[in-house]
C-alpha atoms as a PDB file:
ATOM      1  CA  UNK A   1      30.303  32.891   3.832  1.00  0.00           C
ATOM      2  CA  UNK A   2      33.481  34.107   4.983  1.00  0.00           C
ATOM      3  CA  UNK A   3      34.537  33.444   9.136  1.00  0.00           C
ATOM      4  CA  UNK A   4      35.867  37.209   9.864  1.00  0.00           C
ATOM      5  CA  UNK A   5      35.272  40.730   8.413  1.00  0.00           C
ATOM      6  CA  UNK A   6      37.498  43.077   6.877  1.00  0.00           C
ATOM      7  CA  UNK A   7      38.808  40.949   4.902  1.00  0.00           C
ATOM      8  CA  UNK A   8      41.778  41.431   2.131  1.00  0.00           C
ATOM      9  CA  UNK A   9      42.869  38.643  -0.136  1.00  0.00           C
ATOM     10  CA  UNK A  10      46.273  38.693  -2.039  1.00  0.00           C
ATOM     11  CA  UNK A  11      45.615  36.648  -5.327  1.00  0.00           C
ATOM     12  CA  UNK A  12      47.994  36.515  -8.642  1.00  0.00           C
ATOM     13  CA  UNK A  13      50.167  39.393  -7.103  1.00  0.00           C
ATOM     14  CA  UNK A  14      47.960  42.027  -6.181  1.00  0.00           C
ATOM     15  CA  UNK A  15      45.485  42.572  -3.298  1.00  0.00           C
ATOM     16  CA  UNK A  16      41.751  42.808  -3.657  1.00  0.00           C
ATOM     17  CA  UNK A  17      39.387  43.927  -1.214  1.00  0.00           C
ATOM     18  CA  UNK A  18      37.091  41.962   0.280  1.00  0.00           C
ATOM     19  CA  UNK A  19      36.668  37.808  -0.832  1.00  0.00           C
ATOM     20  CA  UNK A  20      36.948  37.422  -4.320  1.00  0.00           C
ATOM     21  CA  UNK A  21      36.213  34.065  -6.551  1.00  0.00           C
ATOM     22  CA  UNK A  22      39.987  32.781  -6.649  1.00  0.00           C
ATOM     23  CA  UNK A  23      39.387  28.797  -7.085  1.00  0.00           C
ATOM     24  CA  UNK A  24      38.207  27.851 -10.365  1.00  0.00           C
ATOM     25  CA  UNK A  25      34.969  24.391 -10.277  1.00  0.00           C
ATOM     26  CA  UNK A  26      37.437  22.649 -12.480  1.00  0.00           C
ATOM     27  CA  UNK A  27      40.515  22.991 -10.666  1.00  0.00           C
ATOM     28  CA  UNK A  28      41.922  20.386  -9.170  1.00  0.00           C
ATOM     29  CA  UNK A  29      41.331  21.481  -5.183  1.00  0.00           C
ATOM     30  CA  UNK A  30      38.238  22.703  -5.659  1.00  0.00           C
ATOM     31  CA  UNK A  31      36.836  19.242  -6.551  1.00  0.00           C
ATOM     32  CA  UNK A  32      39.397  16.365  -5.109  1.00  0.00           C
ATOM     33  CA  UNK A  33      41.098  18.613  -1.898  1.00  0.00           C
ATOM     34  CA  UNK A  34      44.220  18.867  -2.875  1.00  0.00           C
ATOM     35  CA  UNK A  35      44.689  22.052  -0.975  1.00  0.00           C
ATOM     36  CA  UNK A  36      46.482  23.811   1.731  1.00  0.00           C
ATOM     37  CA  UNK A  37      46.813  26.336   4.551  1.00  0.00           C
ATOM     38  CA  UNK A  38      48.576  28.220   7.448  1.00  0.00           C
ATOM     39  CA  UNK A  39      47.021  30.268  10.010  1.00  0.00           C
ATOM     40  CA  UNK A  40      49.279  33.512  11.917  1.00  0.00           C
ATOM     41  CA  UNK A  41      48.036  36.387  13.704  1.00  0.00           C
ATOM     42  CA  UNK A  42      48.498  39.657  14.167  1.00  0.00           C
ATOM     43  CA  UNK A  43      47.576  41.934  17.080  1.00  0.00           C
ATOM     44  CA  UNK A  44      48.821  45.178  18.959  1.00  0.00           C
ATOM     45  CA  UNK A  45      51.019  45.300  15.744  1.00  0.00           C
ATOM     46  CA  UNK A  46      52.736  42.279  16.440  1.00  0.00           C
ATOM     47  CA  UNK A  47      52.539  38.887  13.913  1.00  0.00           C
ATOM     48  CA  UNK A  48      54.348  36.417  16.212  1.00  0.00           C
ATOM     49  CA  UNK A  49      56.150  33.116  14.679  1.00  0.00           C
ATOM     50  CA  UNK A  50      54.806  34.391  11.118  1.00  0.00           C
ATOM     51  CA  UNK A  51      57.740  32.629   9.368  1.00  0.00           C
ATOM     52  CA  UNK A  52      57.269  29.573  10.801  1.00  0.00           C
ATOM     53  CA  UNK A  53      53.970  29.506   9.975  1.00  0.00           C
ATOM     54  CA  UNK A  54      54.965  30.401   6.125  1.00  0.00           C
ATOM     55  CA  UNK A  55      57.407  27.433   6.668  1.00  0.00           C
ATOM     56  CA  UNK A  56      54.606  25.163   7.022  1.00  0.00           C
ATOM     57  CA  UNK A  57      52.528  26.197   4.440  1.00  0.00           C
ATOM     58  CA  UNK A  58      55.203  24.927   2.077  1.00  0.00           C
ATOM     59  CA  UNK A  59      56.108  21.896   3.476  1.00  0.00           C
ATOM     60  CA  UNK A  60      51.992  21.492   3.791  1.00  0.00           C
ATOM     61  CA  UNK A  61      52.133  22.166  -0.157  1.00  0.00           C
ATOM     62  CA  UNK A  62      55.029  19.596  -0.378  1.00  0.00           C
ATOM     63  CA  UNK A  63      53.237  16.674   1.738  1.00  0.00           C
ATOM     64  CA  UNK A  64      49.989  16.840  -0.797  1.00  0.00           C
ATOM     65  CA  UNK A  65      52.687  16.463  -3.710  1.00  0.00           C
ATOM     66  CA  UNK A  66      52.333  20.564  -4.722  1.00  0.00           C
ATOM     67  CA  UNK A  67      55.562  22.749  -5.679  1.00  0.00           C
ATOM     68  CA  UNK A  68      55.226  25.710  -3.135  1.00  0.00           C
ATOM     69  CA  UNK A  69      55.628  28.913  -5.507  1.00  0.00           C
ATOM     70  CA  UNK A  70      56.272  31.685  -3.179  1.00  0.00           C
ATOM     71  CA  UNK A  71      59.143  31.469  -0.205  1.00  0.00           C
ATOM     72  CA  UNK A  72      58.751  31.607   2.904  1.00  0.00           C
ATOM     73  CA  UNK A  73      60.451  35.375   3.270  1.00  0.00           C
ATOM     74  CA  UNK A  74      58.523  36.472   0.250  1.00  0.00           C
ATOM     75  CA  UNK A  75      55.494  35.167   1.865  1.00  0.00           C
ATOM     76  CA  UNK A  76      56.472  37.360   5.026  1.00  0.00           C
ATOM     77  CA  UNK A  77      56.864  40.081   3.241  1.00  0.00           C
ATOM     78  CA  UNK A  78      53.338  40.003   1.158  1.00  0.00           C
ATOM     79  CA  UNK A  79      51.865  39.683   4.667  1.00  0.00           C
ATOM     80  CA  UNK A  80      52.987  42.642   6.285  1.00  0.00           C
ATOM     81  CA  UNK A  81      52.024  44.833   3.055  1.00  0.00           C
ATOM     82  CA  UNK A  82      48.539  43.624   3.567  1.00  0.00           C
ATOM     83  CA  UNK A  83      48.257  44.580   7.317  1.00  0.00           C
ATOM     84  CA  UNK A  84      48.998  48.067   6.698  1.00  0.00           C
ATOM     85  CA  UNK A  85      45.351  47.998   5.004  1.00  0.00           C
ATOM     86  CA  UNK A  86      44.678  47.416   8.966  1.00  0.00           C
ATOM     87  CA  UNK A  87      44.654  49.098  11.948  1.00  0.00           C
ATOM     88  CA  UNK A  88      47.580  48.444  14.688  1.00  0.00           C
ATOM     89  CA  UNK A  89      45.056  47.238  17.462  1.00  0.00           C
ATOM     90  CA  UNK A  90      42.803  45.043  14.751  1.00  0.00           C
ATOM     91  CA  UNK A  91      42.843  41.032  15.669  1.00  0.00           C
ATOM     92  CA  UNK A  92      43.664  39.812  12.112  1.00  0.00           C
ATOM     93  CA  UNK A  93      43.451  35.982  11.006  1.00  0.00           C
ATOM     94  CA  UNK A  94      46.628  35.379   8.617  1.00  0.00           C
ATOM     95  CA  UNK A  95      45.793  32.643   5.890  1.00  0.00           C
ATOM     96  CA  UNK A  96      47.997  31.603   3.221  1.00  0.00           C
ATOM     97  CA  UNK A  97      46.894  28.847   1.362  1.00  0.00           C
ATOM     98  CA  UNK A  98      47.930  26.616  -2.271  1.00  0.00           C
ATOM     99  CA  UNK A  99      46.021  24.610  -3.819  1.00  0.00           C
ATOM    100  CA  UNK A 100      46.406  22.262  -7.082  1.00  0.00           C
ATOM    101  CA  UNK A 101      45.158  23.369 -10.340  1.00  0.00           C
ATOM    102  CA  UNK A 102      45.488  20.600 -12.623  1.00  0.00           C
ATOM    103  CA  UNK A 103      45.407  16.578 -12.532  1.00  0.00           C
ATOM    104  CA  UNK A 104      47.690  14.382 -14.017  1.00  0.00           C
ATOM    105  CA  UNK A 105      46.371  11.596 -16.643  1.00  0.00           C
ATOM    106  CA  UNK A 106      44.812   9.550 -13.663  1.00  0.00           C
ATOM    107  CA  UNK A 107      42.871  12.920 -12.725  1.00  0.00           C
ATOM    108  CA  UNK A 108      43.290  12.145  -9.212  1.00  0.00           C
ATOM    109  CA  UNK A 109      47.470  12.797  -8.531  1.00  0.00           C
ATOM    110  CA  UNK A 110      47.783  16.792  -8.700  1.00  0.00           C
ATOM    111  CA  UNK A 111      50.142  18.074 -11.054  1.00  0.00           C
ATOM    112  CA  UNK A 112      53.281  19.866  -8.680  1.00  0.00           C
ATOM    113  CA  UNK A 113      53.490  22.094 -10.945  1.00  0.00           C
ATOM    114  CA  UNK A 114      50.213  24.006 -11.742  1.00  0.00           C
ATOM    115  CA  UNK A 115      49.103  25.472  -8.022  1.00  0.00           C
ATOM    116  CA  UNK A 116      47.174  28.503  -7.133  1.00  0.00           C
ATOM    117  CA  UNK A 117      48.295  30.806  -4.196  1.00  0.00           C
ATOM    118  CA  UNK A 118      46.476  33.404  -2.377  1.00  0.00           C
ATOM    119  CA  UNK A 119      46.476  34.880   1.164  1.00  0.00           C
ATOM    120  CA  UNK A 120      43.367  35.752   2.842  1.00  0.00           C
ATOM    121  CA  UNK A 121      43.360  38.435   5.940  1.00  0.00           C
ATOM    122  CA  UNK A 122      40.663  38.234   7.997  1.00  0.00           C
ATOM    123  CA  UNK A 123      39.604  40.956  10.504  1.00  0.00           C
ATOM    124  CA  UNK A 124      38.680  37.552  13.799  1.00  0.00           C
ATOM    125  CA  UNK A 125      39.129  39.238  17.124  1.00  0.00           C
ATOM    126  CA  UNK A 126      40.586  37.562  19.616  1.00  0.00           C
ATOM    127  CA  UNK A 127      38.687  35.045  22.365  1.00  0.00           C
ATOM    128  CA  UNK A 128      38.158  37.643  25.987  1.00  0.00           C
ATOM    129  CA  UNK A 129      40.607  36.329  28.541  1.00  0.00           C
ATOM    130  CA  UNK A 130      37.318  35.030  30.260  1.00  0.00           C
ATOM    131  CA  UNK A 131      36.278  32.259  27.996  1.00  0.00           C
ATOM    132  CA  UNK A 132      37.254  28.736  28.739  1.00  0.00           C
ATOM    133  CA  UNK A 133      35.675  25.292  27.535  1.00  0.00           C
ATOM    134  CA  UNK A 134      34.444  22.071  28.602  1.00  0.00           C
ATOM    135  CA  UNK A 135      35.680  19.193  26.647  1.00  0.00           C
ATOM    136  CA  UNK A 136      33.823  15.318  26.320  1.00  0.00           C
ATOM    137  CA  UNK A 137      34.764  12.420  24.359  1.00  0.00           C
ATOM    138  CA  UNK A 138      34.122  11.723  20.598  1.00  0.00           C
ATOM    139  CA  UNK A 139      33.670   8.896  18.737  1.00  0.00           C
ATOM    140  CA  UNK A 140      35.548  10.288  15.901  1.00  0.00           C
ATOM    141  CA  UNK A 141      39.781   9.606  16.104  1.00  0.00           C
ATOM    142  CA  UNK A 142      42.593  11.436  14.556  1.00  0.00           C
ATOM    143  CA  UNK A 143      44.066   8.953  11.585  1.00  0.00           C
ATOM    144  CA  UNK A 144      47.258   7.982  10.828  1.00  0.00           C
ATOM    145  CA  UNK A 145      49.916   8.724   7.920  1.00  0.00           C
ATOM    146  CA  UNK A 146      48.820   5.521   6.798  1.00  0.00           C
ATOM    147  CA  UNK A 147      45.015   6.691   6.252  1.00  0.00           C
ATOM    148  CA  UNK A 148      45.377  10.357   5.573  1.00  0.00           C
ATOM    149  CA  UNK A 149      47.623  13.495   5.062  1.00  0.00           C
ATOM    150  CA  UNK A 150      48.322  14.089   8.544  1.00  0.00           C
ATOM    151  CA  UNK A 151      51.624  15.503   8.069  1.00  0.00           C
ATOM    152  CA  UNK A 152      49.868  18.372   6.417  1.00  0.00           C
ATOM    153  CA  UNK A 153      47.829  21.283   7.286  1.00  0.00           C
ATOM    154  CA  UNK A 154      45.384  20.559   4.600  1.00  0.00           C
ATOM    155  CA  UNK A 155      41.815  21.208   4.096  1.00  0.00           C
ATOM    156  CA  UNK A 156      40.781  17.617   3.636  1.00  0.00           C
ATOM    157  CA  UNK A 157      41.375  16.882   7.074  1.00  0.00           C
ATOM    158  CA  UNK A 158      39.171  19.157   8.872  1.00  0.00           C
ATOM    159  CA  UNK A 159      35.409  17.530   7.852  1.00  0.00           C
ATOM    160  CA  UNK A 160      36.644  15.027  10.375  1.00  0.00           C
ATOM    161  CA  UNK A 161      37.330  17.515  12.999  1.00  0.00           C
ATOM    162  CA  UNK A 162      33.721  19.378  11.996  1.00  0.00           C
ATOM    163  CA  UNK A 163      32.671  15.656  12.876  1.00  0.00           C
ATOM    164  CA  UNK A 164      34.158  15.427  16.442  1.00  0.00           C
ATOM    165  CA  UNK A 165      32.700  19.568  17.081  1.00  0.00           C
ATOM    166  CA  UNK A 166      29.420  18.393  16.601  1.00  0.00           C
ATOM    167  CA  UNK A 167      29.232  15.228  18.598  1.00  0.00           C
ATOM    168  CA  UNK A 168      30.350  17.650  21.659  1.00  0.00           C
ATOM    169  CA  UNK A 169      28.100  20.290  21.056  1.00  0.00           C
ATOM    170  CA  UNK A 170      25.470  17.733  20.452  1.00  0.00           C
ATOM    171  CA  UNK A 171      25.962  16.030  24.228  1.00  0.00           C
ATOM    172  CA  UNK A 172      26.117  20.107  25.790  1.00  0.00           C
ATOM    173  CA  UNK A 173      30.021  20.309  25.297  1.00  0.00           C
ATOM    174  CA  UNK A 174      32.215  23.145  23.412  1.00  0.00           C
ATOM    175  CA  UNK A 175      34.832  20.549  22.372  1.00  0.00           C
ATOM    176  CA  UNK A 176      35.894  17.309  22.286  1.00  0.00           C
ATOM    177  CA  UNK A 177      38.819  15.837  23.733  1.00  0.00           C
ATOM    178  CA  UNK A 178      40.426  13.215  20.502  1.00  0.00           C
ATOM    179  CA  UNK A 179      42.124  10.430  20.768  1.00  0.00           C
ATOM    180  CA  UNK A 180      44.898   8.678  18.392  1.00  0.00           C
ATOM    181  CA  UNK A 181      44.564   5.582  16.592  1.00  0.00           C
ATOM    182  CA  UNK A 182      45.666   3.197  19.621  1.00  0.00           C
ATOM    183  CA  UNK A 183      43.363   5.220  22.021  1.00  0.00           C
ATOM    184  CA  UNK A 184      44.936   7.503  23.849  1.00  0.00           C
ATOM    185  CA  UNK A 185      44.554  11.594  24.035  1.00  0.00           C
ATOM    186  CA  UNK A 186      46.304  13.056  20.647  1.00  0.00           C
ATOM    187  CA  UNK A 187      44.997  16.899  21.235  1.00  0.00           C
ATOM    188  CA  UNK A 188      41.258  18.318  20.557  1.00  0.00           C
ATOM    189  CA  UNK A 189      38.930  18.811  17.639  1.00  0.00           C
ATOM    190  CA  UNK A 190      40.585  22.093  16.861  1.00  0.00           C
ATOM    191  CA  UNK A 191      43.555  22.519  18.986  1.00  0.00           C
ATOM    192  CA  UNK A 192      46.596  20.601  20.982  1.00  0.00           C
ATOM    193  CA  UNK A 193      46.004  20.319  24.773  1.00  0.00           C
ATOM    194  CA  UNK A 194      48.379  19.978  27.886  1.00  0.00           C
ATOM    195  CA  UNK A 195      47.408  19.458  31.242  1.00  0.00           C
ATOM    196  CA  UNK A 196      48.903  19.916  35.050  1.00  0.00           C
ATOM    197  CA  UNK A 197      49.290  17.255  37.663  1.00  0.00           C
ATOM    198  CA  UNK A 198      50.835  18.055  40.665  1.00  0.00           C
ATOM    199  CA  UNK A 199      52.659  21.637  39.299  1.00  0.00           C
ATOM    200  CA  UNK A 200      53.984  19.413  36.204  1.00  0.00           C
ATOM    201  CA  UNK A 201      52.549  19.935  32.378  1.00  0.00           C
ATOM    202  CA  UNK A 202      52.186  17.229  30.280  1.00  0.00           C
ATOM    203  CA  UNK A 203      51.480  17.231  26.704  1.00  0.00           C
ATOM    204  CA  UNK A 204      50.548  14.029  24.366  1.00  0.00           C
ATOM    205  CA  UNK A 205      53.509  12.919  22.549  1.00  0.00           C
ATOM    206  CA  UNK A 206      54.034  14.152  19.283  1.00  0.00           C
ATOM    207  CA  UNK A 207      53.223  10.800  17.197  1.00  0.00           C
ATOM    208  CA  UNK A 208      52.290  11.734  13.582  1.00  0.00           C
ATOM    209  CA  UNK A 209      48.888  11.798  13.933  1.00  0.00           C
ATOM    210  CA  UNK A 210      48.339  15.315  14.959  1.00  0.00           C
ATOM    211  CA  UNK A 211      50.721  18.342  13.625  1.00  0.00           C
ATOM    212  CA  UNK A 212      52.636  19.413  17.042  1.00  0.00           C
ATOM    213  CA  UNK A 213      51.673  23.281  16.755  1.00  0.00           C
ATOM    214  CA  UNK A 214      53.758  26.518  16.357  1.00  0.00           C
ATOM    215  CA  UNK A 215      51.768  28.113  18.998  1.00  0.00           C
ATOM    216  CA  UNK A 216      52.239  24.263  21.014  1.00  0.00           C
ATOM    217  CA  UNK A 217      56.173  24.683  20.265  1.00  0.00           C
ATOM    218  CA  UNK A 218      56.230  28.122  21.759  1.00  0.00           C
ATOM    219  CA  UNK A 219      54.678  27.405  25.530  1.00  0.00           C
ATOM    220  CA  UNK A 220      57.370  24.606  26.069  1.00  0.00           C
ATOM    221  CA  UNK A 221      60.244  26.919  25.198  1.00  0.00           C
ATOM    222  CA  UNK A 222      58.545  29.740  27.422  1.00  0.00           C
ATOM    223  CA  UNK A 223      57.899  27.117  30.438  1.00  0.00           C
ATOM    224  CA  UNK A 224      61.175  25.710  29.816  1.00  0.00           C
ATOM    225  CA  UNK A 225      62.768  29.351  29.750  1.00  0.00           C
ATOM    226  CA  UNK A 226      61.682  29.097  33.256  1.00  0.00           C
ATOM    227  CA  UNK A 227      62.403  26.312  34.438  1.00  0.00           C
ATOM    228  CA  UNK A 228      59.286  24.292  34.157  1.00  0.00           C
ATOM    229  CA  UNK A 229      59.649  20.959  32.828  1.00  0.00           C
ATOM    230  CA  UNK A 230      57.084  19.969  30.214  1.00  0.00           C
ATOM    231  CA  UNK A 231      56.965  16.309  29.323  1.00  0.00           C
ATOM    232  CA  UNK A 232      56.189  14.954  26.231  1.00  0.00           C
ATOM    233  CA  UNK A 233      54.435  11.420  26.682  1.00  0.00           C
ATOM    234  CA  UNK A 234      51.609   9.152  26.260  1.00  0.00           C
ATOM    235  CA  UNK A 235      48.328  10.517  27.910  1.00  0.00           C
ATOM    236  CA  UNK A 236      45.246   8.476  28.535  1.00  0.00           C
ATOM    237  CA  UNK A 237      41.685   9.820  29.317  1.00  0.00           C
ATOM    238  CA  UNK A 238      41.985   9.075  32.971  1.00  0.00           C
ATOM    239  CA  UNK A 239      45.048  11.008  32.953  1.00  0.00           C
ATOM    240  CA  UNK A 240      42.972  14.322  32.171  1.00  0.00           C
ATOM    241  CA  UNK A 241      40.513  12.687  34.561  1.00  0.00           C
ATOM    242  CA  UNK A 242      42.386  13.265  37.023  1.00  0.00           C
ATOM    243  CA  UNK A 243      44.604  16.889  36.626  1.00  0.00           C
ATOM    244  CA  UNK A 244      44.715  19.438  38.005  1.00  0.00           C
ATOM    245  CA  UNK A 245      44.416  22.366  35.350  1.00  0.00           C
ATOM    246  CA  UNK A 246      44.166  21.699  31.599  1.00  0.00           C
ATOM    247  CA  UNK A 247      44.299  24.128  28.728  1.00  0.00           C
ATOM    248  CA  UNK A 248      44.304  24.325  25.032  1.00  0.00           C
ATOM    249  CA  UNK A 249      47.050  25.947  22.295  1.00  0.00           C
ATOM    250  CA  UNK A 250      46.125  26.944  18.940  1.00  0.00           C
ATOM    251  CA  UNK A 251      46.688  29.530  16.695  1.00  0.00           C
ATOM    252  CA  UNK A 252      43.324  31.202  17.177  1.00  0.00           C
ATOM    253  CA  UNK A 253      43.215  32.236  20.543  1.00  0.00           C
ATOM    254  CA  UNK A 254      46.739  31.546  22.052  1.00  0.00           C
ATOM    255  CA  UNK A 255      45.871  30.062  25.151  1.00  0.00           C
ATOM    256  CA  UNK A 256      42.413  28.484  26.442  1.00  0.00           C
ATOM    257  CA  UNK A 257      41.270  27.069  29.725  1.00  0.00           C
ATOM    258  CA  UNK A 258      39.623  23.973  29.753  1.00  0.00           C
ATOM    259  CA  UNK A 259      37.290  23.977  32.752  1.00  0.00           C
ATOM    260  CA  UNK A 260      35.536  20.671  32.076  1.00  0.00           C
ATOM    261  CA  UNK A 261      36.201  17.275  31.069  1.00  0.00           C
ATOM    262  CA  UNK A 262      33.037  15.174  31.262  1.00  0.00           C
ATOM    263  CA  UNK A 263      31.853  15.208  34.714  1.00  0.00           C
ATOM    264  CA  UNK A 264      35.377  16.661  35.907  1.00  0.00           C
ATOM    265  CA  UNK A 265      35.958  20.117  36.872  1.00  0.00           C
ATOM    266  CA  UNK A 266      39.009  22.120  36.567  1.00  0.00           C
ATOM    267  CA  UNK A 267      39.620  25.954  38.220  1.00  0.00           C
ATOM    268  CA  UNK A 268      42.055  28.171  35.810  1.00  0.00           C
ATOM    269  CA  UNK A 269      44.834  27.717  37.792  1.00  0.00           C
ATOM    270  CA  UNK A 270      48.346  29.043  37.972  1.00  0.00           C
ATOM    271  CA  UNK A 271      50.121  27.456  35.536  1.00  0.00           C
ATOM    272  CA  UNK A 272      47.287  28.061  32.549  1.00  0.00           C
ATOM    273  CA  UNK A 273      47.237  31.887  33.268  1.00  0.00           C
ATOM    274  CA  UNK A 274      51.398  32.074  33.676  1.00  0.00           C
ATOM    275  CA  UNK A 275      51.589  30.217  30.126  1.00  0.00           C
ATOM    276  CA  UNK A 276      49.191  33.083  28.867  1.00  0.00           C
ATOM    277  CA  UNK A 277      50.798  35.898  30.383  1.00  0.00           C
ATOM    278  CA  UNK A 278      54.823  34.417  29.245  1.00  0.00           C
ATOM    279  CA  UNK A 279      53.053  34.171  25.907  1.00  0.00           C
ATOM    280  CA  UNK A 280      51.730  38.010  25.476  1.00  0.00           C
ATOM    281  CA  UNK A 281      54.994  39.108  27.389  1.00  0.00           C
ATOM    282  CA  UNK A 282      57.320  37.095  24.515  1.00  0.00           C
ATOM    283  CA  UNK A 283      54.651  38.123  21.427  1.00  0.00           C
ATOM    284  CA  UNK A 284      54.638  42.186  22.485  1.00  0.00           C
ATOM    285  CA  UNK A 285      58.676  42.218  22.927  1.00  0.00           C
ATOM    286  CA  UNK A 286      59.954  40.061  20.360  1.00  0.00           C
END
């Protein structure tokens, strides 16, 4: 079953409506997860840091030992032909994904150069400016390069996040706040986090076990545009304990408040809704 509505898939260079069969049971992501995937959006006729994101769907490909077969500005270009099967005010989830075909004699090494390519659009509308979360702990920790592809946006990863979702829910949370292999906070079960102490924002240290996020990347330039400092640096638990405001970037929504951490309560406070409003005022004009 499919997340959004409306949806359009580009597959073997043309686009089909709605979500056809495109990965084939013996193929080589569809049983051993060699496969990967970007997320953009587009709203109010805007796709903002859509490159990028094609960007990292290659280098994605790359990690998991695939040959990307479309570029990045050929990518871009595919995209924007789909959305004008859209309306300008639809919310539309942006999805470009490879995955491996074939296996090499060992049947578990993907052959670079047999991979499958498709984009999905999906009609998701974006979260109301209302919502906000309350986060809890999780057994569950994000790995290391060592133990998995985190250098990757790949599918294989996200059971593990699925994991950490439904520990939360299960204690009366939305989502979890994750931490790293040495124990401090690495971001949460679906998104990077900051926080505020004293009018500064902190974010965890980028440390290769969580992929630093477009959307992440684009609030420190806008703060910093400002003149806000944003440091990057080691965060523990009792660190988002004690902040002030705390919010979470992703892809999905853009901006989130966090108004819970446990016991601890947080108001939506300045800083959260400036770092939404910069963000709409750089997506709509650039």
């Amino acid at each position: 079953m499919a997340t959004g509505q409306n949806i359009n898939t580009y597959f073997q260079g043309t686009w089909h409506k709605g979500n056809p069969a495109i990965i084939n049971a013996a193929d080589h992501g569809a049983w051993l997860g060699s496969n990967v995937f970007d997320g953009a959006r587009y709203f109010n006729g805007v796709a903002p840091d859509l490159l990028a994101h094609c960007e990292r769907v290659n280098n994605s490909a790359k990690a998991l030992m695939m040959e990307p077969t479309v570029s990045p500005d050929e990518m871009v270009a595919i995209v924007w032909e789909g959305l004008k099967l859209y309306p300008a005010d639809a919310a539309v989830y942006i999805r470009p994904m490879y995955w491996a075909l074939d296996g090499d004699i060992s049947a578990i090494v993907p052959k670079n150069d047999t991979v499958g390519f498709a984009i999905c659009l999906e009609e998701i509308p974006l979260a109301p400016e209302t919502t906000s979360v309350r986060l809890t702990e999780t057994r569950f920790r994000r790995p290391v390069l060592e133990d998995a592809v985190v250098n990757a946006k790949a599918g294989c990863l996200y059971p593990n996040n699925a994991r950490m979702l439904v520990e939360a829910r299960s204690k009366g949370f939305d989502n979890a706040l994750v931490a790293d292999a040495m124990g401090n906070v690495a971001e949460t079960a679906t998104a990077n986090i900051f926080m505020v102490k004293d009018g500064e924002v902190f974010t965890p240290v980028t440390n290769g076990t969580f992929l630093a996020g477009i959307t992440r990347a684009r609030h420190i330039s806008n703060l910093k545009e400002v003149g806000q400092s944003v440091q990057e640096t080691v965060l523990t638990f009792k660190d988002f304990e004690n902040a002030d405001e705390v919010f979470m970037s992703g892809n999905m929504n853009k901006v989130t408040p966090v108004i819970g951490f446990n016991d601890n309560q947080y108001q939506v406070g300045p800083i959260t809704r400036k770092v939404r409003e910069m963000y709409w005022d750089w997506a709509t004009s650039s």
